[in-house]
Protein backbone atom coordinates (compact mmCIF):
# COMPACT_ATOMS: atom_id res chain seq x y z
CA UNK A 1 36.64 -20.54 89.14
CA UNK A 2 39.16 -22.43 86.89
CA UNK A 3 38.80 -26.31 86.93
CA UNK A 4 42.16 -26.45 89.06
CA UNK A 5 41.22 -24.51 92.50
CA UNK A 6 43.72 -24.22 95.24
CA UNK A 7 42.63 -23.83 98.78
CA UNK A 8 45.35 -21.91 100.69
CA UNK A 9 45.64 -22.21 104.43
CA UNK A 10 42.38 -23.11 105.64
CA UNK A 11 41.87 -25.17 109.15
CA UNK A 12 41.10 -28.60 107.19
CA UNK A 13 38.79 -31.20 109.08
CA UNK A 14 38.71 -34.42 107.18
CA UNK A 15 35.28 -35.76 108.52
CA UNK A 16 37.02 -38.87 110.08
CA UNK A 17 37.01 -37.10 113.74
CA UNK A 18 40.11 -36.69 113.51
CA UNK A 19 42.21 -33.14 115.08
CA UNK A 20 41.83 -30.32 112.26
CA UNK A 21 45.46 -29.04 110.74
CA UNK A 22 46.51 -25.81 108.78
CA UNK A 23 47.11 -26.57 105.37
CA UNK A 24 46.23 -26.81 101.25
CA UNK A 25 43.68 -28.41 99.52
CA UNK A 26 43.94 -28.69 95.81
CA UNK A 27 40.96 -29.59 93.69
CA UNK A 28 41.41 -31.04 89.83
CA UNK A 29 38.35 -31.70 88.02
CA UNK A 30 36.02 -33.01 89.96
CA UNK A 31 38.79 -34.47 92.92
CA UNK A 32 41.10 -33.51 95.41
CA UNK A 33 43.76 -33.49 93.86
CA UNK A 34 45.74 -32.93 96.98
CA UNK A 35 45.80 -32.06 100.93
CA UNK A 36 49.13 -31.09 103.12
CA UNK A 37 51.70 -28.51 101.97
CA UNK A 38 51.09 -27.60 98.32
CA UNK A 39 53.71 -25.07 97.67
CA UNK A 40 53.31 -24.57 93.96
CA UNK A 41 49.99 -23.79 92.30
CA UNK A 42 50.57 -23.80 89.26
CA UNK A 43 48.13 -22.65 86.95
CA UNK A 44 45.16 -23.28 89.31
CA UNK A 45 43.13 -20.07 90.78
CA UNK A 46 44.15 -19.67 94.27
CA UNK A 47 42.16 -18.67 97.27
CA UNK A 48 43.11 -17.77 100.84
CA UNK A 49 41.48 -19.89 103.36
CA UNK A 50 43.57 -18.19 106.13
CA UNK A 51 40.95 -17.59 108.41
CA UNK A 52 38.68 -19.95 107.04
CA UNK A 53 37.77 -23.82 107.78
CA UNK A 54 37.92 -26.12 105.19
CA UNK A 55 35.87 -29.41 104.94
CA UNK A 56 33.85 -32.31 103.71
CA UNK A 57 30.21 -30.84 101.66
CA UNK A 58 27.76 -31.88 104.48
CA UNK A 59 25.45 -35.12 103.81
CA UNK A 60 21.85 -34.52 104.98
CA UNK A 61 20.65 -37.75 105.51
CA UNK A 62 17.57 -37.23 106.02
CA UNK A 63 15.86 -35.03 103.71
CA UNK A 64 12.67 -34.87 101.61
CA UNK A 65 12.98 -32.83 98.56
CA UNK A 66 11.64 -35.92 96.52
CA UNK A 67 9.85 -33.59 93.92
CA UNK A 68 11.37 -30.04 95.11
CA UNK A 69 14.42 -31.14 92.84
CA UNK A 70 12.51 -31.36 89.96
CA UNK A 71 11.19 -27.77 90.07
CA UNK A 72 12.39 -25.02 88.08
CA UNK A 73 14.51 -23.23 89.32
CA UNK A 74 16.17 -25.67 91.00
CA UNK A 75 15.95 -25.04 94.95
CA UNK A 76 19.14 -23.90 96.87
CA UNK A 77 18.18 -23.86 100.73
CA UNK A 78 19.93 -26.37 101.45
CA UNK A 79 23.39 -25.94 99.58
CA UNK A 80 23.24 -22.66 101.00
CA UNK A 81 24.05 -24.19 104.25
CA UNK A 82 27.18 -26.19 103.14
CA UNK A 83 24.99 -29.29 101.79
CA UNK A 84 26.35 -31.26 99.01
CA UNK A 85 24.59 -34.45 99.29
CA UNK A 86 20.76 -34.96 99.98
CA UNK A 87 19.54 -38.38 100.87
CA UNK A 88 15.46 -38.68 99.85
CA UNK A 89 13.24 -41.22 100.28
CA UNK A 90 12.75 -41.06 103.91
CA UNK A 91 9.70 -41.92 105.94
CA UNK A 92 8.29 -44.36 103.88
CA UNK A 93 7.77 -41.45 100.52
CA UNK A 94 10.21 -41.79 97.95
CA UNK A 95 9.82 -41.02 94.02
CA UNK A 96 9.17 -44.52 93.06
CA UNK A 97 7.55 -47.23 92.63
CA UNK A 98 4.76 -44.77 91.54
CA UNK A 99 1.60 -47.87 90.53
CA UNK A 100 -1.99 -47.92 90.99
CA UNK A 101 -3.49 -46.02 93.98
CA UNK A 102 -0.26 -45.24 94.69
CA UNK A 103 0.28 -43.10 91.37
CA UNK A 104 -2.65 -41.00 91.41
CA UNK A 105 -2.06 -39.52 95.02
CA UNK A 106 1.29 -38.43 93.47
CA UNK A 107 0.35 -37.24 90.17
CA UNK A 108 -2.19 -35.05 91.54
CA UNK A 109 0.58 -33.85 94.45
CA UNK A 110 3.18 -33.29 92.51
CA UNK A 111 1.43 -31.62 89.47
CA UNK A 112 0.76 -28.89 91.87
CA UNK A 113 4.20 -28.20 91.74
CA UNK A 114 4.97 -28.22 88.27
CA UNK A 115 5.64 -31.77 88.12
CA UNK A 116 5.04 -34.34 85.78
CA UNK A 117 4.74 -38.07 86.88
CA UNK A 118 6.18 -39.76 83.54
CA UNK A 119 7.43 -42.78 85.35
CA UNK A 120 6.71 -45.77 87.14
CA UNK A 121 9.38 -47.43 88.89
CA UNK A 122 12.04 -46.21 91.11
CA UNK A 123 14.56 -46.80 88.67
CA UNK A 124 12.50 -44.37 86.15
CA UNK A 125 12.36 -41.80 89.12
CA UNK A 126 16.60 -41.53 89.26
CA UNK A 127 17.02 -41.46 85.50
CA UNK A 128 14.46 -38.32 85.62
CA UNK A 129 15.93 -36.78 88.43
CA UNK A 130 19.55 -37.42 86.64
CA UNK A 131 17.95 -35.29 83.55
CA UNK A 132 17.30 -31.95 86.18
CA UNK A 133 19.52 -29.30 87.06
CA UNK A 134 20.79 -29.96 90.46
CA UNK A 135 23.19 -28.03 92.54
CA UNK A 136 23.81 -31.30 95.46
CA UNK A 137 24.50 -34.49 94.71
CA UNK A 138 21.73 -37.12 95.61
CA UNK A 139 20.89 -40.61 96.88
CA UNK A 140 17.67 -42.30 97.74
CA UNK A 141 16.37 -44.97 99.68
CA UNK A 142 13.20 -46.40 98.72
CA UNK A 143 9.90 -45.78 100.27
CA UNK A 144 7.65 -48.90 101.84
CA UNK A 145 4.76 -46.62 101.70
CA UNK A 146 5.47 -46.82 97.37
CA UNK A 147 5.68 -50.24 97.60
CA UNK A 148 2.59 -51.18 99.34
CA UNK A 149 0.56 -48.41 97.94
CA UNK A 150 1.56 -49.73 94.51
CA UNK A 151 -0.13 -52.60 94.97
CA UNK A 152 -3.06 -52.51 97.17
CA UNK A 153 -3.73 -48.80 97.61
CA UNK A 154 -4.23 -47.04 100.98
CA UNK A 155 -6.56 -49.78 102.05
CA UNK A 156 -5.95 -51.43 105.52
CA UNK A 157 -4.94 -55.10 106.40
CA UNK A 158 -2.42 -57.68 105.98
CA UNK A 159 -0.82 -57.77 102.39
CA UNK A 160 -2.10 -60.76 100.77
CA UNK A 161 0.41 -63.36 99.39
CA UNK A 162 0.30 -62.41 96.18
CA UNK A 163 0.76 -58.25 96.95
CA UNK A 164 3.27 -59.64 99.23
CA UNK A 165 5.17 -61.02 96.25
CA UNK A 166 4.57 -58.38 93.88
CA UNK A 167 5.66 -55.67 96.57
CA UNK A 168 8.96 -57.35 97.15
CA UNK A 169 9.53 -57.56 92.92
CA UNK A 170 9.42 -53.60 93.38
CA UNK A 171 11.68 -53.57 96.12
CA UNK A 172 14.07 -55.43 94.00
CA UNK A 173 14.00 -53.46 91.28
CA UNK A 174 14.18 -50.37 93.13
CA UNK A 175 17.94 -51.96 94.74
CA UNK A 176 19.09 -53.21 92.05
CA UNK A 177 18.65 -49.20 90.14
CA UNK A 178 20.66 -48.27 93.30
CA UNK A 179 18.53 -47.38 95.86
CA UNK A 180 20.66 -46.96 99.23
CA UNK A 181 17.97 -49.08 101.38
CA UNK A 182 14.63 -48.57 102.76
CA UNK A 183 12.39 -46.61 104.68
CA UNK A 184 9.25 -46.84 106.82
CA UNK A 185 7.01 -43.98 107.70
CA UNK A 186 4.68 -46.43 110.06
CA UNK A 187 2.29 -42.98 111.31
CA UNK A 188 1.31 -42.26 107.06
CA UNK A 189 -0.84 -44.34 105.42
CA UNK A 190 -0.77 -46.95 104.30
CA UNK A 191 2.41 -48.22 106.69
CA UNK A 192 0.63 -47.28 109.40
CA UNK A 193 -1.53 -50.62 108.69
CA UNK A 194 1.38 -53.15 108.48
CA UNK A 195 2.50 -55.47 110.91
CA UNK A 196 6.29 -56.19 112.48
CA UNK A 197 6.39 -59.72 110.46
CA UNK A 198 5.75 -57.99 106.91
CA UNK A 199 8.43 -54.94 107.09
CA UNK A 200 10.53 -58.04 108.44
CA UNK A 201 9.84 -59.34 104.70
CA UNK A 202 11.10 -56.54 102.99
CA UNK A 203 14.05 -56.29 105.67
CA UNK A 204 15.10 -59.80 104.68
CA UNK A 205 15.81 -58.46 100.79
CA UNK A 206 17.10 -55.53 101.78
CA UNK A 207 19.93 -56.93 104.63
CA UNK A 208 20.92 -59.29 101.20
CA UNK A 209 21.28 -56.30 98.98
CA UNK A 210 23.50 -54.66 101.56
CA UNK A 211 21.51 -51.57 102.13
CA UNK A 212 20.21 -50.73 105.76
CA UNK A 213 16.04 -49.28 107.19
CA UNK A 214 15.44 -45.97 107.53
CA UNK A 215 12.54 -45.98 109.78
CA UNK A 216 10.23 -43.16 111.13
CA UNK A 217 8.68 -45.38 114.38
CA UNK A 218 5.52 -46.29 114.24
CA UNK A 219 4.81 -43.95 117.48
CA UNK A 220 7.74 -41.66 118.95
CA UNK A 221 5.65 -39.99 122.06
CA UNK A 222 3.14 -42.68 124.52
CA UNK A 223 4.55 -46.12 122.69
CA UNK A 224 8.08 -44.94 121.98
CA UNK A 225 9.84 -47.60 123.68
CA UNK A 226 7.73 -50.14 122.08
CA UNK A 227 8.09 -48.66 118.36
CA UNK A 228 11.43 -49.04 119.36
CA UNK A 229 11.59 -52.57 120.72
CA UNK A 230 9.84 -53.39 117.60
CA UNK A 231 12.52 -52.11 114.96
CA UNK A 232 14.99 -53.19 116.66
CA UNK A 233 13.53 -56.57 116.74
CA UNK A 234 13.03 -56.54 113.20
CA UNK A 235 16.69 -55.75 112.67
CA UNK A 236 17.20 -58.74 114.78
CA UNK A 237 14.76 -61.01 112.59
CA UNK A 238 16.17 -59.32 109.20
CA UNK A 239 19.66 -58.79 109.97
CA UNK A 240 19.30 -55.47 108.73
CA UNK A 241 21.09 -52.57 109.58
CA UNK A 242 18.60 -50.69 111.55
CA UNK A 243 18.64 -46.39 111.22
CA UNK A 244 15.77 -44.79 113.16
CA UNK A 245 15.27 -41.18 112.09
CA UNK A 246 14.90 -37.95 113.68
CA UNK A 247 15.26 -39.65 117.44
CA UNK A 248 13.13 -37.96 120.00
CA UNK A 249 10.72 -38.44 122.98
CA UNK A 250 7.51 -36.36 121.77
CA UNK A 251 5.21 -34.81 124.20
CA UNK A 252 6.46 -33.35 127.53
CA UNK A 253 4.98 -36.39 129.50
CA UNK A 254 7.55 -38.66 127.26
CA UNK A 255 10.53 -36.57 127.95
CA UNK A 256 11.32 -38.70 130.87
CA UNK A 257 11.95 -41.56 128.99
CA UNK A 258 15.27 -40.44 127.30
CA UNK A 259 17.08 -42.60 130.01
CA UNK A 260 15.39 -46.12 128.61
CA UNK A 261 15.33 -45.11 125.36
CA UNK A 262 19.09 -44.43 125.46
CA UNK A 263 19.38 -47.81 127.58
CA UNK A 264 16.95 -50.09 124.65
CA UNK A 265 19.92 -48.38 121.64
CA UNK A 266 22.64 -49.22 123.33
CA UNK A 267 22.29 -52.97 124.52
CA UNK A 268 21.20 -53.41 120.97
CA UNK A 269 24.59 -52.11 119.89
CA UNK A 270 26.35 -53.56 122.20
CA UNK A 271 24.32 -57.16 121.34
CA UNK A 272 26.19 -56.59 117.82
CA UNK A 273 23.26 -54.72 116.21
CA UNK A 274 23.87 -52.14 113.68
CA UNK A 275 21.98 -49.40 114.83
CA UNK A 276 22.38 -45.23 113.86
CA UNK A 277 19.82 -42.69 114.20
CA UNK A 278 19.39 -39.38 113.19
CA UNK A 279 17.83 -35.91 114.37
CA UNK A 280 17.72 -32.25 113.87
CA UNK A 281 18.71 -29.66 116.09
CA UNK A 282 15.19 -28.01 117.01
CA UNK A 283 12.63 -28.73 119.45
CA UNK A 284 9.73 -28.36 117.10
CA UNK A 285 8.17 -31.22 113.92
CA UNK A 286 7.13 -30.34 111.23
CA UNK A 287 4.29 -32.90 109.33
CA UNK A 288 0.41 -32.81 108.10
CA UNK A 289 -1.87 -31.53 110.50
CA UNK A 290 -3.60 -34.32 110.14
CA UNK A 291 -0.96 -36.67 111.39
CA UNK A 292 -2.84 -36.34 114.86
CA UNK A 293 -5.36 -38.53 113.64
CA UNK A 294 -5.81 -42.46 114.46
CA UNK A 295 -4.59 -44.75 111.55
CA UNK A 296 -8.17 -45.68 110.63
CA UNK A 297 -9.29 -42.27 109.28
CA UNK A 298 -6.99 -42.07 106.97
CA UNK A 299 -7.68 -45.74 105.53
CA UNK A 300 -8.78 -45.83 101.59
CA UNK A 301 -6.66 -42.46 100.75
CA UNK A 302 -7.57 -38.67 101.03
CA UNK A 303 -10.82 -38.96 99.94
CA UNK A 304 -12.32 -41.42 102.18
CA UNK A 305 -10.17 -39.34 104.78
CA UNK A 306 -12.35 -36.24 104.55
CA UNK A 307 -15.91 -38.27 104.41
CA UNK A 308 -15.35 -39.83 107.75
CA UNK A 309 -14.61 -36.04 109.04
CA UNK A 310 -18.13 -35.13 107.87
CA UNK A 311 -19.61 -38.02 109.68
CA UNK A 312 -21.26 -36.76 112.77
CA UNK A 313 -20.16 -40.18 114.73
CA UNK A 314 -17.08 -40.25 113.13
CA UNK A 315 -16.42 -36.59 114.16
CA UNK A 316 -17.37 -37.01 117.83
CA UNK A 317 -14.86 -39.98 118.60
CA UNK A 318 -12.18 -37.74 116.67
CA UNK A 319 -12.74 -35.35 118.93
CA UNK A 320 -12.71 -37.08 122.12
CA UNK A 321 -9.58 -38.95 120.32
CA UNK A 322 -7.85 -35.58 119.65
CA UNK A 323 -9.34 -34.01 123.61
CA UNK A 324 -7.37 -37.22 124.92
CA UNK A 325 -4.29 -36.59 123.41
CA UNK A 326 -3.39 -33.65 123.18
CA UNK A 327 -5.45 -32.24 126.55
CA UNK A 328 -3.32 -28.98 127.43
CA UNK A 329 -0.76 -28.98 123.99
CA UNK A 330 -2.95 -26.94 121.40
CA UNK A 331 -0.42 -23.94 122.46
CA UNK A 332 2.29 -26.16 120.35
CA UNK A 333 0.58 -26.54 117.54
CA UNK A 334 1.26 -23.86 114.89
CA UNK A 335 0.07 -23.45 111.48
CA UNK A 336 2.21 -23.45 108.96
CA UNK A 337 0.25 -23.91 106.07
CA UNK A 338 -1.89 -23.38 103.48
CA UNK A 339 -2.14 -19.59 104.82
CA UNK A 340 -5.70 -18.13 106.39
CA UNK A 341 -3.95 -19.42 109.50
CA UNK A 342 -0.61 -19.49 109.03
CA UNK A 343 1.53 -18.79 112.04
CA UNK A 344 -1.20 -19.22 114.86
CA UNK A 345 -1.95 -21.93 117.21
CA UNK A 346 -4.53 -24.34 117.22
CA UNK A 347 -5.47 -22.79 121.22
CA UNK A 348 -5.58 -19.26 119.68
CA UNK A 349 -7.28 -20.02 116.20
CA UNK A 350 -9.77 -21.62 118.07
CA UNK A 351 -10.64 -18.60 120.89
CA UNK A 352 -11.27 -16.99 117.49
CA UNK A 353 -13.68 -19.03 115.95
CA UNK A 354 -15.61 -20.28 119.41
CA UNK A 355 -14.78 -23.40 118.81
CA UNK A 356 -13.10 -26.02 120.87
CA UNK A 357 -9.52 -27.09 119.78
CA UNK A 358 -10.49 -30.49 118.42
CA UNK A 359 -12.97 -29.35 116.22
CA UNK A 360 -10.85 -26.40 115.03
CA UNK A 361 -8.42 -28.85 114.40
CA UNK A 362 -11.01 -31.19 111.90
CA UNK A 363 -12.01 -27.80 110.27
CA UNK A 364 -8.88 -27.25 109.13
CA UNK A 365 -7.91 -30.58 108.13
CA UNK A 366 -11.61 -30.39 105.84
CA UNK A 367 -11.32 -27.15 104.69
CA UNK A 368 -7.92 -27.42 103.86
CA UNK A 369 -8.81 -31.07 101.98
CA UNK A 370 -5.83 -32.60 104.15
CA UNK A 371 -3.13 -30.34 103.09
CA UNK A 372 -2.94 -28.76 106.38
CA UNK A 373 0.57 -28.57 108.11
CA UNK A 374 1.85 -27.39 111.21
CA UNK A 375 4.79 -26.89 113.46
CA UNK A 376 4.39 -29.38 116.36
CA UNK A 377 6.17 -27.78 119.44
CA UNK A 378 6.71 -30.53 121.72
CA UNK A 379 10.22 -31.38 122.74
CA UNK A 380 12.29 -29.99 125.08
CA UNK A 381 16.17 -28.58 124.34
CA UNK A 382 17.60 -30.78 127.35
CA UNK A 383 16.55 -34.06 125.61
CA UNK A 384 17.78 -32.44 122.50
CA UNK A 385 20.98 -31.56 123.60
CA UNK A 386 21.88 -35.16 125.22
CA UNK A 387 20.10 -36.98 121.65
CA UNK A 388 23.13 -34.74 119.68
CA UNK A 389 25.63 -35.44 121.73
CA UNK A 390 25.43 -39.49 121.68
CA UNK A 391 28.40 -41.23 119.02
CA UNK A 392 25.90 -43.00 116.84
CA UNK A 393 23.24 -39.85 116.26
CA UNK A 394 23.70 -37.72 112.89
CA UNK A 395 22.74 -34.44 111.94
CA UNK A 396 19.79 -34.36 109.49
CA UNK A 397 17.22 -31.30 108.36
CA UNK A 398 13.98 -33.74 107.33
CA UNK A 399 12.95 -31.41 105.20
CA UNK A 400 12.96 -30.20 101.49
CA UNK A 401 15.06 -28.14 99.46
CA UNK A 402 13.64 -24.98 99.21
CA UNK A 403 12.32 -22.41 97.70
CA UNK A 404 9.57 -24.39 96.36
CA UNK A 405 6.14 -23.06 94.59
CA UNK A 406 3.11 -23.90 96.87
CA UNK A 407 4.80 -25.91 99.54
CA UNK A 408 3.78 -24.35 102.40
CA UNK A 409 5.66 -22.24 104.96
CA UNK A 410 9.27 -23.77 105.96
CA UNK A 411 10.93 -24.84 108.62
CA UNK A 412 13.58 -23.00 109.58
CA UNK A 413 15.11 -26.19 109.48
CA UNK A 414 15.58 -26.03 105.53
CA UNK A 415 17.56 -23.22 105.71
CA UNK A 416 19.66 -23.56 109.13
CA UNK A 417 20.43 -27.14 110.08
CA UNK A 418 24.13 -27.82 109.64
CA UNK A 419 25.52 -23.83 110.45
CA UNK A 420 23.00 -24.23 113.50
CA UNK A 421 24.39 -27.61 114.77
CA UNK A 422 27.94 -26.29 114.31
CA UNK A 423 27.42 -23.18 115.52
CA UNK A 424 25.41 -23.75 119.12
CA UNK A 425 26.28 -27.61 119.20
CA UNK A 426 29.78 -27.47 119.07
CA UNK A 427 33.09 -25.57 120.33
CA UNK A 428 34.63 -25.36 123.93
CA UNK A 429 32.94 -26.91 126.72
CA UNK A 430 30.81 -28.90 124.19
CA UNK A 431 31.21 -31.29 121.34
CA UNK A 432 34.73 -30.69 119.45
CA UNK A 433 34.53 -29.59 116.16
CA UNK A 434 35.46 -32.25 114.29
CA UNK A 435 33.59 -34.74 115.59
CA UNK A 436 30.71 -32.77 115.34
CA UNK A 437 31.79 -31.97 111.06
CA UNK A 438 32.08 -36.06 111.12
CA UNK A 439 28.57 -36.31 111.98
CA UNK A 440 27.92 -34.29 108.95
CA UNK A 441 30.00 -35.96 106.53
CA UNK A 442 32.10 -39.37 107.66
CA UNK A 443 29.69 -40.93 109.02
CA UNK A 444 26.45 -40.21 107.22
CA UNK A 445 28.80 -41.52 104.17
CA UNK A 446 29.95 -44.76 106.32
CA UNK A 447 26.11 -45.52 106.99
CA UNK A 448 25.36 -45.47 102.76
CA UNK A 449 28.43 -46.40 101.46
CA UNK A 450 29.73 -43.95 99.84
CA UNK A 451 33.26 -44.22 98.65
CA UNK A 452 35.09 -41.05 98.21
CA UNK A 453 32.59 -38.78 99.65
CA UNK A 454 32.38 -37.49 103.50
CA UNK A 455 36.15 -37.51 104.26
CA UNK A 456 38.59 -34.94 102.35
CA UNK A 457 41.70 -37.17 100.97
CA UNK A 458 43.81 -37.18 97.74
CA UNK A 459 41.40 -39.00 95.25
CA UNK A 460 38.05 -38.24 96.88
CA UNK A 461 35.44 -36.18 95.37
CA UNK A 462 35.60 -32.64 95.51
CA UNK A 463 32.26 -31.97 97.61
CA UNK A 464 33.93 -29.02 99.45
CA UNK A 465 32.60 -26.42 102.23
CA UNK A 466 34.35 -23.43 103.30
CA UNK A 467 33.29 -22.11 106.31
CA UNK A 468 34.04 -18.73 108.49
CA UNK A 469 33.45 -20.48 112.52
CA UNK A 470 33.58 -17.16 113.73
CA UNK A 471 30.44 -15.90 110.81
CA UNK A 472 28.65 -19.01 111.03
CA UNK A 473 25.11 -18.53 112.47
CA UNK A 474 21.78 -19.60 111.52
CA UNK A 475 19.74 -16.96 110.55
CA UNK A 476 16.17 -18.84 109.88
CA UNK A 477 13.57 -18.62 112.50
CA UNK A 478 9.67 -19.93 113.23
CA UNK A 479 8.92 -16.60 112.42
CA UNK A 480 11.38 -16.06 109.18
CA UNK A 481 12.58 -19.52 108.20
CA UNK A 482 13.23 -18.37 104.70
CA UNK A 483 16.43 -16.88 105.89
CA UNK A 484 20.11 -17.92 104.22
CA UNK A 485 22.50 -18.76 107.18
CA UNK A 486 25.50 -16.89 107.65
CA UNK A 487 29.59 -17.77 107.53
CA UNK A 488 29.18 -20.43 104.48
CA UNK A 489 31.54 -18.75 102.11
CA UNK A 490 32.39 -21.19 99.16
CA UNK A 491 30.57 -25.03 98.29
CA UNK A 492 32.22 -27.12 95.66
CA UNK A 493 30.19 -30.31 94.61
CA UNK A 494 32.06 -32.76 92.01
CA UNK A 495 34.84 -30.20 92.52
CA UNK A 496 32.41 -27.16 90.97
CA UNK A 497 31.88 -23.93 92.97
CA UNK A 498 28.34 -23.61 93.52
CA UNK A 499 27.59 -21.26 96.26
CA UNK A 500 30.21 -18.29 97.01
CA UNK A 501 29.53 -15.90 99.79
CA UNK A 502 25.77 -15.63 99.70
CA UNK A 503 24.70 -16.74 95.82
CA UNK A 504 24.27 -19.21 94.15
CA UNK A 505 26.69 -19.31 90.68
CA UNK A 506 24.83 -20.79 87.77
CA UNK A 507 26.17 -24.05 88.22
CA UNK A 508 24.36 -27.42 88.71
CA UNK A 509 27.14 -30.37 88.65
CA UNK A 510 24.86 -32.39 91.36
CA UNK A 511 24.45 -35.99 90.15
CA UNK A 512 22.30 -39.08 91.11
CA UNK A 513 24.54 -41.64 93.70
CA UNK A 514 23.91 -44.84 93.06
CA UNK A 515 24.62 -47.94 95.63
CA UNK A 516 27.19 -50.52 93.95
């Protein structure tokens, strides 16, 4: 399409909630040019949006593909859903600071992708990402697990003074090369081993930069209302803005505990907090199988990791660890990856081999030298529906752009987020359309900072979807998440068409945000 695109007659949401109305939308360059009654073209290409809807690109706020947007080709999953913005760096992992311990765990990750580690600091990582092809836009927050892994390695205990100091010259650096805020991961190592007072530290820096946490809770099933209490008190401490991702109670005997966990957000909020979350509109995770073991395995990186589950002692207190926890849920745990069991779970796999669940589970996790992943089926669609339909929860995927070499099966997630959410999530007798677009777009952009993306207004960017409501439909599932959604028709990023009715186009006009 010409640089001057006309968009005739679509149902235009602006991603401010406020009512859709029929009209044009001209883009010029990489703008909008124009929005209302636009009765001469002029020379630009025109296209009927008659029985279309017109809006914001979606912002997934929440999303990992750290390293799948350096592989060639460039991955599309998620622009194929209307997604013009990715936001990286979540739980903890983002592409820099990449020092000491820190940098060998991710040169030997990513170079089994295709990717080369030339940098060092998270200012390195954007200007290499800002050399690839891209078809989304992207911003980045900046991972704690980076910064303390950069300078003391996955061992446990308190930071010392010094690593302390050195740590929060990263962080610096890392806001100051425009990194939207920070995130915790406080289940991976090594944030797992930190305390309350020292993410506090690096909150204090980043509530002066103006940048908010990201934080994956330290536990989201038995503790949840604790993790909770305790970011929220760091916000408190900090003065942070406090984000808490993919919101959930985990584990059927935690879904009753929606009602305090609701309670805990809101008297924050309404104590003058700034507090958003985020979630995803399945019931199942998605993470390392070996996230289901206690923090101190894991301590001194993979290696040390995969000794202690060849320890006979070590082994038999994992297991009655694992027997505790999970007693009953091996049905819910699927394998998703790296293939001899992919799609089974751990309760069948384990009738198979004649082996109890537990130690089926530390098989896999050795065999597999930690690389393991799984789908973790343990929420419940009430819970989920009442987490989407609060004012300050987002729509996010939390996962990576795909398709990308050797990652592992998807989520359907990747592929079917945002037409999902829309699609079951919204309309008559449930959330109205446009507040459920703003979700996706306004107010992901309010919570970074981003001026002149998420709301569709004469001078804003040109991140664009078109969108058939009565076509749109997720098409991924557990069993085939690899499947392009349905109804997304045309995606314009920096005011460049990108995706047209089922294809990609050649074009890559995605750039690297950075926070002013």
């Amino acid at each position: 399409m010409a640089s001057r695109v006309l968009l005739r007659g679509g149902m235009i949401f602006d991603g401010a909630a406020s009512p859709p109305f029929r009209g044009d939308l001209l883009i010029e360059g990489d703008r909008v040019a124009g929005v209302g009654v636009i009765p001469s073209p002029g020379d630009a290409t025109v296209v009927d949006c008659s029985s279309l809807c017109v809006a914001p690109g979606f912002i997934d706020i929440h999303s990992h593909s750290d390293c799948a947007l350096l592989v060639a080709p460039p991955p599309y999953s998620k622009v194929s859903q209307g997604v013009t913005t990715e936001v990286i760096g979540n739980c903890g992992h983002s592409g820099g600071p990449v020092l000491g311990e820190c940098r060998s765990k991710f040169v030997a990750g990513w170079k089994k992708h295709g990717v080369g580690v030339e940098w060092e600091t998270f200012g390195g990582y954007l200007e290499r990402l800002g050399a690839a092809r891209k078809p989304v836009n992207v911003a980045s927050l900046v991972g704690h697990n980076n910064l303390r892994a950069s300078v003391r390695g996955y061992r446990g205990g308190e930071l010392s003074d010094g690593e302390l100091k050195s740590a929060l010259s990263l962080l610096e650096e890392a806001l100051a090369s425009g990194a939207f805020g920070f995130s915790t991961g406080l289940v991976y190592p090594p944030g797992i081993y930190s305390s309350r007072e020292e993410i506090a530290a690096f909150a204090e820096t980043v509530a002066r930069a103006g940048c908010f946490h990201a934080t994956h809770l330290r536990d989201e099933g038995d503790k949840l209302l604790e993790s909770v209490g305790e970011a929220i008190q760091v916000s408190r401490l900090s003065g942070v803005p406090l984000h808490i991702s993919h919101l959930k109670t985990y584990g059927k005997r935690n879904w009753k505990k929606l009602p305090g966990l609701f309670s805990m957000l809101e008297e924050a909020r309404g104590s003058g907090l700034d507090v958003t979350c985020d979630r995803y509109p399945y019931i199942a995770a998605h993470t390392g199988l070996d996230a289901l073991l206690p923090g101190w395995v894991h301590e001194g990186g993979v290696g040390a990791e995969l000794a202690r589950l060849s320890d006979p002692v070590s082994r038999r207190e994992l297991i009655r660890f694992l027997d505790g926890e999970m007693a009953g849920g091996w049905g819910g745990v699927v394998i998703s990856f790296p293939g001899t069991f992919d799609g089974r779970s751990v309760a069948d796999i384990a009738g198979g081999l004649s082996l109890p669940p537990a130690e089926t589970v530390l098989k896999i996790v050795l065999e597999s030298e930690a690389r393991a992943e799984a789908l973790f089926f343990r929420m419940c669609e009430e819970n989920l529906v009442k987490i989407l339909g609060k004012p300050y929860v987002m729509v996010a995927s939390d996962s990576s752009a795909r398709p990308f070499p050797a990652a592992g099966a998807a989520h359907p997630r990747s592929y079917g987020t945002f037409p999902r959410f829309i699609a079951r999530y919204a309309g008559p007798g449930r959330q109205k359309m446009e507040d459920a677009i703003h979700r996706m777009t306004g107010m992901p952009s309010a919570r970074l900072g981003l001026a002149g993306r998420g709301t569709l207004a004469e001078g804003s960017y040109a991140d664009i979807t078109v969108f058939s409501s009565a076509e749109l439909k997720d098409e991924a599932t557990y069993k085939e998440p690899e499947r392009v959604s349905g109804g997304i028709r045309f995606v314009f990023v920096n005011g460049e068409l990108v995706w047209e009715d089922g294809r990609l186009t050649g074009r890559y006009p995605g750039r690297v945000l950075r926070k002013k």
